[in-house]
C-alpha atoms as a PDB file:
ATOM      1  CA  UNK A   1     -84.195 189.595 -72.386  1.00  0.00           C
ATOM      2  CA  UNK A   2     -84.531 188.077 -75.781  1.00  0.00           C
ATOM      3  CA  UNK A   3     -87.352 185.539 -75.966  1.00  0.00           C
ATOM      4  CA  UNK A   4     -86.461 184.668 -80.019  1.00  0.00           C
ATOM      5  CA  UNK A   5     -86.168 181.164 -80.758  1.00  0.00           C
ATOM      6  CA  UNK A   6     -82.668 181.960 -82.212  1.00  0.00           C
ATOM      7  CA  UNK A   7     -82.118 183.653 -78.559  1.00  0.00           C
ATOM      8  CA  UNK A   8     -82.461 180.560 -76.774  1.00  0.00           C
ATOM      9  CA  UNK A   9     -79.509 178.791 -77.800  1.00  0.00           C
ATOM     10  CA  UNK A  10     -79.226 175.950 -75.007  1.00  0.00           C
ATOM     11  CA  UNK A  11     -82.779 174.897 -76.441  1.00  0.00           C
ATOM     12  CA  UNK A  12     -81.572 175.186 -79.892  1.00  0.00           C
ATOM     13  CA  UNK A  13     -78.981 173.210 -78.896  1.00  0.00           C
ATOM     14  CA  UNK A  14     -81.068 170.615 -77.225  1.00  0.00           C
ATOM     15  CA  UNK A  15     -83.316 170.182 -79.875  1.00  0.00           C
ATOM     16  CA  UNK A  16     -79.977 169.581 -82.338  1.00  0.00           C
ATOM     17  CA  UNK A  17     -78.818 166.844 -80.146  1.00  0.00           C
ATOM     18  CA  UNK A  18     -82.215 165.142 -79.765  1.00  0.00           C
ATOM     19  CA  UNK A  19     -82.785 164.952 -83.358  1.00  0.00           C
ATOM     20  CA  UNK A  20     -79.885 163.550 -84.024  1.00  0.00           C
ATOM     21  CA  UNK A  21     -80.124 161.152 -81.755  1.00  0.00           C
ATOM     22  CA  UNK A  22     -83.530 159.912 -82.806  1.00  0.00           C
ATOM     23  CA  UNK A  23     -82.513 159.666 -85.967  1.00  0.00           C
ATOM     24  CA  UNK A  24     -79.369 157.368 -85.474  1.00  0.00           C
ATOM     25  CA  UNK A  25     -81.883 155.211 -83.030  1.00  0.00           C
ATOM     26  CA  UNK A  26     -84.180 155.307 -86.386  1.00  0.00           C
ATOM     27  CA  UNK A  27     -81.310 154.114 -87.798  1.00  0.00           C
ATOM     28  CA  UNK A  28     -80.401 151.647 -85.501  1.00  0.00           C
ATOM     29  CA  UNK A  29     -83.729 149.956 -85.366  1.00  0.00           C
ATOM     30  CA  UNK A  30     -83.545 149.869 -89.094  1.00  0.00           C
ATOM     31  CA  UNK A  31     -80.368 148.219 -89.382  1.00  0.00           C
ATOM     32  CA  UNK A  32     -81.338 145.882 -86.668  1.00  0.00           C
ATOM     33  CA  UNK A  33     -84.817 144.684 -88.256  1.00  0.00           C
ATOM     34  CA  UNK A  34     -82.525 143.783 -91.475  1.00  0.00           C
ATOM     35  CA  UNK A  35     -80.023 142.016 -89.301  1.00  0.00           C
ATOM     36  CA  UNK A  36     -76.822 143.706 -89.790  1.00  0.00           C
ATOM     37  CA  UNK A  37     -74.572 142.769 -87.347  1.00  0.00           C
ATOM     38  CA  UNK A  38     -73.198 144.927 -85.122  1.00  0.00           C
ATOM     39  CA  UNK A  39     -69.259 146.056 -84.850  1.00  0.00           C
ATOM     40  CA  UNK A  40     -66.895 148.384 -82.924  1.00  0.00           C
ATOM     41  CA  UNK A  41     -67.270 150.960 -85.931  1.00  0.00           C
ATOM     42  CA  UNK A  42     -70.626 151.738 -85.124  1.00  0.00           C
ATOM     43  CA  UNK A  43     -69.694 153.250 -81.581  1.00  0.00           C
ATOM     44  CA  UNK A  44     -67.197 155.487 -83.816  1.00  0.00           C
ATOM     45  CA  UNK A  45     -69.819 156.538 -86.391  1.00  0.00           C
ATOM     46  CA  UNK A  46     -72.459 157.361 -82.986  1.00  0.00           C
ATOM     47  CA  UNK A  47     -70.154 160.199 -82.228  1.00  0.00           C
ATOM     48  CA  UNK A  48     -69.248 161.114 -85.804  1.00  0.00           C
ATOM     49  CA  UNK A  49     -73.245 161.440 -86.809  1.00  0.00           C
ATOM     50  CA  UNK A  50     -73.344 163.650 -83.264  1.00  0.00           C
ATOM     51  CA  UNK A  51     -70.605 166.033 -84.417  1.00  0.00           C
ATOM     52  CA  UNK A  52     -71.869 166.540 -87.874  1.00  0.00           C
ATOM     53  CA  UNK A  53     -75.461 166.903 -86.695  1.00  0.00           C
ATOM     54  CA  UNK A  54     -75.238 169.515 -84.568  1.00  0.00           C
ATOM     55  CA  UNK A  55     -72.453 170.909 -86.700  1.00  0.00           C
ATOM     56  CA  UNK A  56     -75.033 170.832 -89.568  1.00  0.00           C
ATOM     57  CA  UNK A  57     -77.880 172.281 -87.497  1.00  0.00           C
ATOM     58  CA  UNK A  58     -75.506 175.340 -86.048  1.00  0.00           C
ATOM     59  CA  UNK A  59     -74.883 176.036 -89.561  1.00  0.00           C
ATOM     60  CA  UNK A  60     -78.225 176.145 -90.016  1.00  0.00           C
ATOM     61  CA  UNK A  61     -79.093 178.560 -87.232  1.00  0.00           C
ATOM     62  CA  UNK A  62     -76.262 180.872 -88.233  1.00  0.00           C
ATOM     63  CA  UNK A  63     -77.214 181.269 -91.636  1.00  0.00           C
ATOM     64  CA  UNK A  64     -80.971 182.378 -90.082  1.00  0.00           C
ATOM     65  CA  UNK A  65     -78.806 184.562 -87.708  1.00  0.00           C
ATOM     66  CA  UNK A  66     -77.309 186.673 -90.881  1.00  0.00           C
ATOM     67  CA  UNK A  67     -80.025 186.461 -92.994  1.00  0.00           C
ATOM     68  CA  UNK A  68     -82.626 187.773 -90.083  1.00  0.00           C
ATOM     69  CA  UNK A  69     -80.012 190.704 -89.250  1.00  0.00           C
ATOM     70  CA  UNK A  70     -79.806 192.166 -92.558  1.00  0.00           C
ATOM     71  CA  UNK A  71     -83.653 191.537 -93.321  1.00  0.00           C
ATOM     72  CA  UNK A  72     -83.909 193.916 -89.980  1.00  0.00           C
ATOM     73  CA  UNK A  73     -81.797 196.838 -91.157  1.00  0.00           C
ATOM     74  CA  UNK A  74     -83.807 196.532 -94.479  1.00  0.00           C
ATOM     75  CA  UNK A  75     -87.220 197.035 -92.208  1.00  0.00           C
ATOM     76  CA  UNK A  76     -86.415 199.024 -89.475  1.00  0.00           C
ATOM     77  CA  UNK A  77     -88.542 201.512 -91.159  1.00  0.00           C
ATOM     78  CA  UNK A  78     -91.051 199.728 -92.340  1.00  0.00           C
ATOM     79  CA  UNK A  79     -94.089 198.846 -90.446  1.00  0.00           C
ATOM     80  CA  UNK A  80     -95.512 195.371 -92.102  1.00  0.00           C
ATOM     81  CA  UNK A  81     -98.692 193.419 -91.199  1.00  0.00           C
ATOM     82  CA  UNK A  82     -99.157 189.725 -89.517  1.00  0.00           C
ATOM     83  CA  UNK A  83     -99.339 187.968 -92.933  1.00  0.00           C
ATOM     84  CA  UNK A  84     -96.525 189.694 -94.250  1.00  0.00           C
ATOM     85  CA  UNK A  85     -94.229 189.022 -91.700  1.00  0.00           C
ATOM     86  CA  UNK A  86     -95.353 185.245 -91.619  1.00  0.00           C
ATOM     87  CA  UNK A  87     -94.650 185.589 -95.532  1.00  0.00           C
ATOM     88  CA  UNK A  88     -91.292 186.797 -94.894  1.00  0.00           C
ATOM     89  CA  UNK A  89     -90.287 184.641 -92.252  1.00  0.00           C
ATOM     90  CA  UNK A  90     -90.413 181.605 -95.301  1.00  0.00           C
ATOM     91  CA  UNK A  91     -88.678 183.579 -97.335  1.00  0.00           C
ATOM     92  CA  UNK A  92     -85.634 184.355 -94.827  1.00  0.00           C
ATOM     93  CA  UNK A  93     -85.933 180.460 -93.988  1.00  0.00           C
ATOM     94  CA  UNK A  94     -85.694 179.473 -97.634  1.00  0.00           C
ATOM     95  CA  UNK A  95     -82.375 182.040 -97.685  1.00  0.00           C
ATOM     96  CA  UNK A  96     -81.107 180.610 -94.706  1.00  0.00           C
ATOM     97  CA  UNK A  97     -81.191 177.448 -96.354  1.00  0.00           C
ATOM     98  CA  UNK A  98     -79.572 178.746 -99.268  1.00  0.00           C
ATOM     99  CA  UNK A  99     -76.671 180.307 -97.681  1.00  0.00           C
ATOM    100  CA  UNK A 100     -75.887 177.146 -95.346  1.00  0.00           C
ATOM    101  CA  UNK A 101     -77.001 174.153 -97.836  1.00  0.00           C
ATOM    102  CA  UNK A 102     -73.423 174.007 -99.515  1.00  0.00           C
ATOM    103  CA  UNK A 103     -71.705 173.831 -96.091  1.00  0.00           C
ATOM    104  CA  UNK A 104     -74.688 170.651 -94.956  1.00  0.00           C
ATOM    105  CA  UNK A 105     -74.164 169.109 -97.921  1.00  0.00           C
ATOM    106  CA  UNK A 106     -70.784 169.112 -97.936  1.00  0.00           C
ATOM    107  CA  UNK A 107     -70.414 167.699 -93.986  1.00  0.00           C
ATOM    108  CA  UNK A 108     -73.538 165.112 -94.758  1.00  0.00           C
ATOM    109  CA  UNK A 109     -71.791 163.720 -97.681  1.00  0.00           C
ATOM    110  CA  UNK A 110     -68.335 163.210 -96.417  1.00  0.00           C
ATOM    111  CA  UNK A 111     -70.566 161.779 -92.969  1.00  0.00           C
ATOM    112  CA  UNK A 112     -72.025 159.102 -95.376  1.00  0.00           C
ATOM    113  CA  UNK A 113     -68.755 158.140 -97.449  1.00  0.00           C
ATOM    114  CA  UNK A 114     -67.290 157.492 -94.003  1.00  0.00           C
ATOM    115  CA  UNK A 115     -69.989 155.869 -92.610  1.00  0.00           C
ATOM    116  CA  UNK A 116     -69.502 153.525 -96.012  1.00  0.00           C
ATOM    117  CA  UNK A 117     -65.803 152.895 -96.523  1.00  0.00           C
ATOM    118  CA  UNK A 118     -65.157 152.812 -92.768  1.00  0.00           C
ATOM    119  CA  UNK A 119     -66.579 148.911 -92.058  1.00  0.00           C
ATOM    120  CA  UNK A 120     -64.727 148.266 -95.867  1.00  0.00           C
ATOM    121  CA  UNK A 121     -61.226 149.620 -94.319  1.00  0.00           C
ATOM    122  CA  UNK A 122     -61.545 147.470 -91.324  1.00  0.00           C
ATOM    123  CA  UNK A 123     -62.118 144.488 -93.554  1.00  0.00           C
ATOM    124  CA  UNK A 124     -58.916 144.819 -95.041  1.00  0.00           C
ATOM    125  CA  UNK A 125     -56.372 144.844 -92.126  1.00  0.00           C
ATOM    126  CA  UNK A 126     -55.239 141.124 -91.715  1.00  0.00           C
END
C-alpha cells in the first residue's frame, strides 16, 4: 500500500478544497470589513474560485507526480543519505513548480479578470 503523500489522493484532495475555501472566507471577511455589498455574482465566482483552485492545486500535484518519477529512474541506483534526500525533495518541489507555474498562472489570471469584469458586465444590462 502506498503511504506517499502524493498516494493519498482523497487527502490531497481534501486539503485542495479546504484551502480554497478558507481563502475565499478570507476573502469574504475582507470584502465585508470594507463594506462591499453583496450580489448574485458572488455565488457564481464561489464555484468559479472552487474549480480553479483545485484545478490549480491538481496541477500542482501532477507536476510533483512527473518530476518525482523521473528523479526515481535517475536514483534507482543510487543509495543517498537523509540530508540529501531532504535536499532533493526542494529541488523536485522547486521543478514541480516550474513545470506547472505557466498552467497556475494562466487559470489564476483569467480567475481574477473574471472575478473583475463580471460585476462590470452586469452593470451594463438595462
Amino acid at each position: 500500500r502506498d503511504r506517499s503523500c502524493l498516494g493519498a489522493r482523497p487527502a490531497l484532495g481534501g486539503a485542495a478544497i479546504g484551502s480554497v475555501m478558507l481563502a475565499t472566507a478570507a476573502a469574504f471577511g475582507v470584502c465585508a470589513g470594507a463594506g462591499v455589498k453583496y450580489n448574485e455574482m458572488v455565488s457564481v465566482a464561489l464555484f468559479v474560485m472552487l474549480g480553479v483552485g483545485v484545478d490549480d492545486a491538481f496541477l500542482f500535484v501532477r507536476a510533483l507526480e512527473d518530476v518525482l518519477a523521473a528523479r526515481q529512474k535517475e536514483r534507482q541506483h543510487e543509495r543517498a543519505d537523509a540530508s540529501s534526500l531532504e535536499a532533493s525533495l526542494e529541488a523536485d518541489i522547486g521543478a514541480a513548480l516550474a513545470a506547472a507555474g505557466p498552467s497556475i498562472l494562466l487559470s489564476s489570471t483569467t480567475n481574477a479578470l473574471l472575478c473583475h469584469f463580471g460585476p462590470l458586465a452586469s452593470k451594463t444590462r438595462p
